[in-house]
Protein backbone atom coordinates (compact mmCIF):
# COMPACT_ATOMS: atom_id res chain seq x y z
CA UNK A 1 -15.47 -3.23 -28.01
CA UNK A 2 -17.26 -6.33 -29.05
CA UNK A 3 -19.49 -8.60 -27.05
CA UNK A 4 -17.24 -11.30 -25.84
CA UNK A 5 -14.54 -8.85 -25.10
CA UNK A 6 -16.75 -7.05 -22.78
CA UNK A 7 -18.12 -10.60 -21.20
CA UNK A 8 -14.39 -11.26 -20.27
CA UNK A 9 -13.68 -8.24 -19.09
CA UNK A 10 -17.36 -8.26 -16.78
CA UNK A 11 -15.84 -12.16 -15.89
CA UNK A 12 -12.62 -10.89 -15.02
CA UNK A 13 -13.72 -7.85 -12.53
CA UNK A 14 -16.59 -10.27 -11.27
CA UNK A 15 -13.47 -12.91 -9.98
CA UNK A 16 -11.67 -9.96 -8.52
CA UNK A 17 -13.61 -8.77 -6.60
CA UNK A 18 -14.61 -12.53 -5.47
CA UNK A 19 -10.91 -13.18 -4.07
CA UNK A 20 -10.78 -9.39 -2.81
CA UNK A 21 -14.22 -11.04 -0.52
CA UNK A 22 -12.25 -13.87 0.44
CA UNK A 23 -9.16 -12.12 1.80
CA UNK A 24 -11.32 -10.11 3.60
CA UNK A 25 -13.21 -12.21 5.31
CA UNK A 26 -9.59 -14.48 6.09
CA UNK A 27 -8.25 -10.94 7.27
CA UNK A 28 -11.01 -10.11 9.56
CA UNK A 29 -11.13 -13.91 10.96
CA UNK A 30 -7.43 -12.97 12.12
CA UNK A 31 -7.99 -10.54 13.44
CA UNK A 32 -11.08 -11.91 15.44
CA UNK A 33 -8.58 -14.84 16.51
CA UNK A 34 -6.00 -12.20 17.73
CA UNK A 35 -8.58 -10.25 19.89
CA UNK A 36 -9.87 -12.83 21.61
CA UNK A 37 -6.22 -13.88 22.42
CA UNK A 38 -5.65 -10.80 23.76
CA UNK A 39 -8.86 -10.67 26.09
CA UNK A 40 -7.67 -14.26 27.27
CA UNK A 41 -4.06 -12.13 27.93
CA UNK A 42 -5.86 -9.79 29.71
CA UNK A 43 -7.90 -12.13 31.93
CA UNK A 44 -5.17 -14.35 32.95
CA UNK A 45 -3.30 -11.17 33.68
CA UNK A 46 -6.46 -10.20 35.90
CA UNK A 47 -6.16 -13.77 37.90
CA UNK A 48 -2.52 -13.13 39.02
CA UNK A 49 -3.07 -10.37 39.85
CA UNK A 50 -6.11 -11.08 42.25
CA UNK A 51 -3.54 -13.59 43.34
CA UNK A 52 -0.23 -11.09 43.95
CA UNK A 53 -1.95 -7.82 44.24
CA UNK A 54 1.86 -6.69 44.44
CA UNK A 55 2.68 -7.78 41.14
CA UNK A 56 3.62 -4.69 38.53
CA UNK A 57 3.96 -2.52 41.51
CA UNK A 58 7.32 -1.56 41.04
CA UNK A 59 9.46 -0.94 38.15
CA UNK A 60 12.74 -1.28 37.69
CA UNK A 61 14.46 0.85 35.08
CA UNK A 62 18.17 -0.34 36.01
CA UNK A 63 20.24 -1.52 33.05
């Protein structure tokens, strides 16, 4: 394999593994978004309740 064909190849790998970082880092950003969604979920959840303690009491499996 000759110089240059190896400096491509280093190039190409190097960019890889660039855009593999940057998906990453959007995936894990997501992710943080969706958590702290789902702790806001859980809070507001948490008011209503302190509200209607009777709320999700009962069930009602009728269809």
């Amino acid at each position: 394999m000759d110089i240059a064909a190896l400096s491509m190849a280093m190039s190409n790998q190097k960019t890889m593994e660039a855009v593999g970082t940057a998906m990453l880092k959007n995936s894990l950003e997501f992710q943080e978004d969706i958590g702290k969604e789902v702790v806001e979920l859980i809070d507001s959840a948490a008011l209503e309740r302190s509200v209607n303690p009777a709320i999700g009491q009962n069930i009602d499996f009728s269809v």
